[in-house]
C-alpha atoms as a PDB file:
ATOM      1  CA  UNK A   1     -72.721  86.633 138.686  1.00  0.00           C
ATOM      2  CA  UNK A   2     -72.304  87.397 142.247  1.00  0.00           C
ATOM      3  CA  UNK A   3     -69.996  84.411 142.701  1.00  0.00           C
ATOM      4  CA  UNK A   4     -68.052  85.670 140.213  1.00  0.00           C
ATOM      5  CA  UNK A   5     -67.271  89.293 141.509  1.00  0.00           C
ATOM      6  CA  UNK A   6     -66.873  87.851 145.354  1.00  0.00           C
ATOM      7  CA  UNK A   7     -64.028  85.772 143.635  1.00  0.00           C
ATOM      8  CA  UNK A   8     -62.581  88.505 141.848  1.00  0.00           C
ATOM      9  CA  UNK A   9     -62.723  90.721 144.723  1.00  0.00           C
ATOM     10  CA  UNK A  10     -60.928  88.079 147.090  1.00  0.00           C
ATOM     11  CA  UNK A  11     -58.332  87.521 144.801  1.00  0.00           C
ATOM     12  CA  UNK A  12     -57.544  91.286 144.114  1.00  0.00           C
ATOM     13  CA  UNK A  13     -57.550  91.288 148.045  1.00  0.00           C
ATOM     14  CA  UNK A  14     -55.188  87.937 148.398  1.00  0.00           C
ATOM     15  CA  UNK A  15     -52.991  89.120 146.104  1.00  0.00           C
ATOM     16  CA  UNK A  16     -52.610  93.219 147.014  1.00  0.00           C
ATOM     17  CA  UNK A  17     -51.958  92.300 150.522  1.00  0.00           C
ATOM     18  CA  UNK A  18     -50.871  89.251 151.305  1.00  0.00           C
ATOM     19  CA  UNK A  19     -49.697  87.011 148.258  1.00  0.00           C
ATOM     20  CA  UNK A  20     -47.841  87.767 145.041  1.00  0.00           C
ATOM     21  CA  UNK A  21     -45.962  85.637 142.811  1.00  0.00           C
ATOM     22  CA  UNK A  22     -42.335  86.350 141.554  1.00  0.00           C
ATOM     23  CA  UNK A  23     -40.396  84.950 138.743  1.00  0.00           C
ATOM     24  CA  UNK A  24     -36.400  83.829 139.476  1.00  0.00           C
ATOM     25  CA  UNK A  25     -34.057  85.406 137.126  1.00  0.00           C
ATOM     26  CA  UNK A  26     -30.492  83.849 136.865  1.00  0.00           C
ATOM     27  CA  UNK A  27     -28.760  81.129 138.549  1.00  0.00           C
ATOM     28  CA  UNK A  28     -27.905  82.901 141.513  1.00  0.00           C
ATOM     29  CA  UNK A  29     -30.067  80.701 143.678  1.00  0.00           C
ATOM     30  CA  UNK A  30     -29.406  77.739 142.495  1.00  0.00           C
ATOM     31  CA  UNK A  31     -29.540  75.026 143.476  1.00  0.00           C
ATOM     32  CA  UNK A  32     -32.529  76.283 146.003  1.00  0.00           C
ATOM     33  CA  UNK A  33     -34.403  77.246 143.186  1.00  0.00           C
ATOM     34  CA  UNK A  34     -33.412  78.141 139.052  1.00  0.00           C
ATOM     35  CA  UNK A  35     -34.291  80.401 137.020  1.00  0.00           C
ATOM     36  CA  UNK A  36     -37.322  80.752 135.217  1.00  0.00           C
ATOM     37  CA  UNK A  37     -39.356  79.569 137.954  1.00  0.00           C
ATOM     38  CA  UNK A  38     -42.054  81.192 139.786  1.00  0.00           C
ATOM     39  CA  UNK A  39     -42.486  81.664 143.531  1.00  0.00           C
ATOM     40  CA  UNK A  40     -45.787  82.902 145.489  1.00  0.00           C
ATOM     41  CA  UNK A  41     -44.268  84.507 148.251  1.00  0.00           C
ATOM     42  CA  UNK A  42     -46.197  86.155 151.473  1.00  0.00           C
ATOM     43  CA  UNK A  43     -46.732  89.390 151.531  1.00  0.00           C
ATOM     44  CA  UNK A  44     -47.814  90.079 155.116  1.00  0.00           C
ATOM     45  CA  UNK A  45     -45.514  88.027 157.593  1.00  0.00           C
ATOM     46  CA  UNK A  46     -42.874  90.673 158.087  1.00  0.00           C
ATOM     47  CA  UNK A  47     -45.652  93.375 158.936  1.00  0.00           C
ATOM     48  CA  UNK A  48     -46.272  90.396 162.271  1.00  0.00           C
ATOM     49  CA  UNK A  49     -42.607  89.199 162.751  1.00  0.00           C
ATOM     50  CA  UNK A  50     -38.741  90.111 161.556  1.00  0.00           C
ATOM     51  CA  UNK A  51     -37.170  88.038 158.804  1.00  0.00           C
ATOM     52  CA  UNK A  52     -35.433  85.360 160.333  1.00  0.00           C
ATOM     53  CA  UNK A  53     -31.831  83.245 159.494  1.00  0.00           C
ATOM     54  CA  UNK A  54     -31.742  81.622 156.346  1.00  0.00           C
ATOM     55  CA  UNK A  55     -35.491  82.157 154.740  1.00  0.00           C
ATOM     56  CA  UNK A  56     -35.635  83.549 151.270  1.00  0.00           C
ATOM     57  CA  UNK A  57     -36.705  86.892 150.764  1.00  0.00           C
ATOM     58  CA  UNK A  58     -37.918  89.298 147.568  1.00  0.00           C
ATOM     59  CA  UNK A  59     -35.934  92.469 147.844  1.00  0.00           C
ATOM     60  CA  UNK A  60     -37.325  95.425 145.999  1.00  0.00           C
ATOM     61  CA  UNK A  61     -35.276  97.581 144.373  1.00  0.00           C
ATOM     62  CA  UNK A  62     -35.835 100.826 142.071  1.00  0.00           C
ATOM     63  CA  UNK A  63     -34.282  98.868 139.206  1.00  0.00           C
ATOM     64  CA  UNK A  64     -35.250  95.131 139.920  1.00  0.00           C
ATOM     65  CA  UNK A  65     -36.365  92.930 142.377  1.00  0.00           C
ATOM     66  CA  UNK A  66     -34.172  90.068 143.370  1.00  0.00           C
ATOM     67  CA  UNK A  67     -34.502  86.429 145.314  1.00  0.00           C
ATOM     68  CA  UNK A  68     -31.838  85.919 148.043  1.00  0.00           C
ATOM     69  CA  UNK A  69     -31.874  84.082 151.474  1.00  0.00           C
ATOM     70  CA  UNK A  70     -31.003  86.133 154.647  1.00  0.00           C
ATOM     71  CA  UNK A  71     -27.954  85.486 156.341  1.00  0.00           C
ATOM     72  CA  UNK A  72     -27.212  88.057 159.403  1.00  0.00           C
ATOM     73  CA  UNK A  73     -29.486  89.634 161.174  1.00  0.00           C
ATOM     74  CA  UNK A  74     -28.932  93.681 162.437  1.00  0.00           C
ATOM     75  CA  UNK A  75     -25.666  93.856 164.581  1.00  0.00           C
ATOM     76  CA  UNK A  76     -24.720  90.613 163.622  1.00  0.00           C
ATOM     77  CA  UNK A  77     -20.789  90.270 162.270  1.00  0.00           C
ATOM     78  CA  UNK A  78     -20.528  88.231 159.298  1.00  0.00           C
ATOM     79  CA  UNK A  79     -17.419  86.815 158.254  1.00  0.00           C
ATOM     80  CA  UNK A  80     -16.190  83.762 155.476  1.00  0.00           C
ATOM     81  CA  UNK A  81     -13.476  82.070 155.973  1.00  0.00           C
ATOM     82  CA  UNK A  82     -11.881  78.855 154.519  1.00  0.00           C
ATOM     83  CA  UNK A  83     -15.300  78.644 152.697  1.00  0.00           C
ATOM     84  CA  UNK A  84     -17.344  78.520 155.607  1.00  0.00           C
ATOM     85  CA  UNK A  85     -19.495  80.658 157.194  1.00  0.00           C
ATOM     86  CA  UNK A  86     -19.181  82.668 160.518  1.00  0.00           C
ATOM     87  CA  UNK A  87     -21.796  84.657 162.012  1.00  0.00           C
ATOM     88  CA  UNK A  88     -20.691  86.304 165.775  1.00  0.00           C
ATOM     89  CA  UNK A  89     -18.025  83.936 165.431  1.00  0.00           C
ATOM     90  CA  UNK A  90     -20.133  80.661 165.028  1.00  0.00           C
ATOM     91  CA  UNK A  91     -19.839  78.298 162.153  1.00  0.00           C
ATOM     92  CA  UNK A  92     -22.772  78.230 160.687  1.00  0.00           C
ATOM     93  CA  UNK A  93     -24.353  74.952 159.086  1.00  0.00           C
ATOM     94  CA  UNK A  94     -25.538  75.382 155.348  1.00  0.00           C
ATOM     95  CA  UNK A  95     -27.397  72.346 154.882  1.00  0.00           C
ATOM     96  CA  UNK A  96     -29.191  73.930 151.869  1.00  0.00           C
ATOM     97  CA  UNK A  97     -25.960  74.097 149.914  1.00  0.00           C
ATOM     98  CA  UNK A  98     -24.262  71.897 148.021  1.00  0.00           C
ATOM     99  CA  UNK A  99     -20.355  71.192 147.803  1.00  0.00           C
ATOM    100  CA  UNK A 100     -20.000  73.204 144.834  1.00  0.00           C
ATOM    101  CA  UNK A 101     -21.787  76.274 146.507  1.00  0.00           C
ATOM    102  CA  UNK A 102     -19.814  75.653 149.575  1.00  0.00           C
ATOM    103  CA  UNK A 103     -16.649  75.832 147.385  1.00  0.00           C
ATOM    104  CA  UNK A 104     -17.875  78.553 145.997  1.00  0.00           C
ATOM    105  CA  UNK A 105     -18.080  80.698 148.940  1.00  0.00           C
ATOM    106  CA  UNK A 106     -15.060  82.879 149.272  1.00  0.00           C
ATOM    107  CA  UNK A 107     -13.181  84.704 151.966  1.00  0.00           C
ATOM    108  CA  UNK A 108     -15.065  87.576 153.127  1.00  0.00           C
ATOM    109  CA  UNK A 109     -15.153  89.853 156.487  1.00  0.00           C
ATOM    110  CA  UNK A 110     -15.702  89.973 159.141  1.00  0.00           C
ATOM    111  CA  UNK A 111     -18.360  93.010 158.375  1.00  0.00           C
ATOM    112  CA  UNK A 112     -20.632  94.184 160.649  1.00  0.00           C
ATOM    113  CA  UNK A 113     -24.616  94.590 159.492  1.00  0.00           C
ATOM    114  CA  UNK A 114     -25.681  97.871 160.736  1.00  0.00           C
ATOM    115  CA  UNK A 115     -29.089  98.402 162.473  1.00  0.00           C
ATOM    116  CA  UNK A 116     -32.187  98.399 160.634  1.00  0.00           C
ATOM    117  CA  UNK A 117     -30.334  96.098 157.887  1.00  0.00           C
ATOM    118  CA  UNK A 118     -30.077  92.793 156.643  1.00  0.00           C
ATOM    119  CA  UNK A 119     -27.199  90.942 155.134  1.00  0.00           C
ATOM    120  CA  UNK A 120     -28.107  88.402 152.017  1.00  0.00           C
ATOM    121  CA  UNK A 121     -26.612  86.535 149.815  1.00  0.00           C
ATOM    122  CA  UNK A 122     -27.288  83.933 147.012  1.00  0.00           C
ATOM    123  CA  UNK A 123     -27.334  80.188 147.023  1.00  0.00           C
ATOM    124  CA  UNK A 124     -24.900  79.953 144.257  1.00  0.00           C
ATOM    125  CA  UNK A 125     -22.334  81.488 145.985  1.00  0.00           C
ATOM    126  CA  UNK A 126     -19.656  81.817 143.502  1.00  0.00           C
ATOM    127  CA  UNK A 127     -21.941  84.375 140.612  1.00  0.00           C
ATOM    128  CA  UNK A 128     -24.345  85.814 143.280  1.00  0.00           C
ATOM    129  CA  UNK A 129     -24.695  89.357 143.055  1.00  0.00           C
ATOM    130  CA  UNK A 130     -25.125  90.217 146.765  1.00  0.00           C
ATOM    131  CA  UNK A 131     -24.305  91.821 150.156  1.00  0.00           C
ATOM    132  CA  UNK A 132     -20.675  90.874 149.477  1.00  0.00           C
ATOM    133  CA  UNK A 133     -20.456  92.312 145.928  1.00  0.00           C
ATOM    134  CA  UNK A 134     -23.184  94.391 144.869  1.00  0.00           C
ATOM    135  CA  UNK A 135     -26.600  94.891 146.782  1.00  0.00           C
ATOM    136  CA  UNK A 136     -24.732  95.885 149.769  1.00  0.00           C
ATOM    137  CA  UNK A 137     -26.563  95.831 153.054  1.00  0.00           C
ATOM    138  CA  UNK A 138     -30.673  95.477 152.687  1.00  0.00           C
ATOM    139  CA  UNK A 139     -32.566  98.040 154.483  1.00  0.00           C
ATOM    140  CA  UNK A 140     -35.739  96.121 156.287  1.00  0.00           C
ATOM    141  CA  UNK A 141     -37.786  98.258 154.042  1.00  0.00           C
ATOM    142  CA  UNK A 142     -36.824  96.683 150.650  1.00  0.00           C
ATOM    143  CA  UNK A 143     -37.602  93.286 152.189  1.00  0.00           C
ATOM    144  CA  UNK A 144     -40.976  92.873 150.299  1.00  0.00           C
ATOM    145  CA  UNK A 145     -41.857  89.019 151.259  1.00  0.00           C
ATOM    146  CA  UNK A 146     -41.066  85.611 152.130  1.00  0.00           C
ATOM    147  CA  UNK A 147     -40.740  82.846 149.705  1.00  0.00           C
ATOM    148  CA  UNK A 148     -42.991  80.219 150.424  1.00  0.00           C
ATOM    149  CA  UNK A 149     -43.465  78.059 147.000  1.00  0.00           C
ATOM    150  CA  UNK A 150     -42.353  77.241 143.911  1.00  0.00           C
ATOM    151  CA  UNK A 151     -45.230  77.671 141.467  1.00  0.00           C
ATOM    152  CA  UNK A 152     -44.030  77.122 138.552  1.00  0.00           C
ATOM    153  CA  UNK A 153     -42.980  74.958 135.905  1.00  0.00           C
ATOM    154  CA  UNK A 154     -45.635  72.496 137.707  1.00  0.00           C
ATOM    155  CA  UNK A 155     -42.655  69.398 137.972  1.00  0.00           C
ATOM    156  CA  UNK A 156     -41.031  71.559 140.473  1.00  0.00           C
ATOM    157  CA  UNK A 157     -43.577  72.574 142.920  1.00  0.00           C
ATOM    158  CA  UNK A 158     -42.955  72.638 146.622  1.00  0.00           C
ATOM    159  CA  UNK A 159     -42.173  74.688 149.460  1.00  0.00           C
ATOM    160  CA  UNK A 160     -39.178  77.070 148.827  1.00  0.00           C
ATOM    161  CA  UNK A 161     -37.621  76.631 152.368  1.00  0.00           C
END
């Protein structure tokens, strides 16, 4: 019996303050990850370091949380053009794309991200509700976690990076 509450207590611990799991909704990430799966994401890294060029975050919102992968940093200038993507004037290399997102990706910019704030956008650039077209800037705050796996359907499981 005392095994059993010592594991209930740890994972009521784990998963308060340093794991949780989220589930993907939409296609907006694809083809990173697609929806209907679930991600564990870390809870604690951005309470040691900042997020960081291209990992992918859980925003919180009032409404709804969403998946998207971090782009510019604070003070950075973002800027699309000819379906590629500039950040302080540097092509940037999307290696996690594919041809179709990369097509996808229209002319935007150049915008700069304002202290304090992140700018994000989906994998699936063409339908991805975003910095560029919805979400507007992210405030650090609303940055919940980092995705680190895909948990679920079992087929797909691996690191989310």
């Amino acid at each position: 019996m005392k095994a059993i509450i010592i594991a209930i207590l740890l994972a009521f611990l784990l998963r308060t303050f340093f794991f949780a799991t989220s589930i993907v909704e939409g296609v907006s990430m694809n083809p990173t990850l697609e929806s209907g799966e679930r991600v564990m994401f870390n809870k604690i890294i951005y309470y040691l370091e900042e997020p960081s060029y291209g990992e992918i975050v859980i925003i919180h919102r009032p409404v709804k949380s969403y998946v998207k992968r971090i782009i510019a940093l604070p003070n950075d200038i973002v800027e699309v053009r000819d379906h590629k993507l500039y950040i302080n004037g540097q092509e940037q290399d999307e290696s996690y794309l594919d041809e179709s997102s990369i097509q996808g990706t229209t002319n935007y910019g150049p915008v700069k991200v304002p202290e304090d704030h992140y700018f994000v956008m989906g994998d699936n650039r063409s339908i991805s509700k975003d910095s560029r077209n919805g979400l507007g800037f992210i405030e650090e705050s609303e940055i919940i976690g980092r995705s680190e796996l895909v948990i679920y359907p079992f087929n797909e499981w691996g690191m989310t990076r």
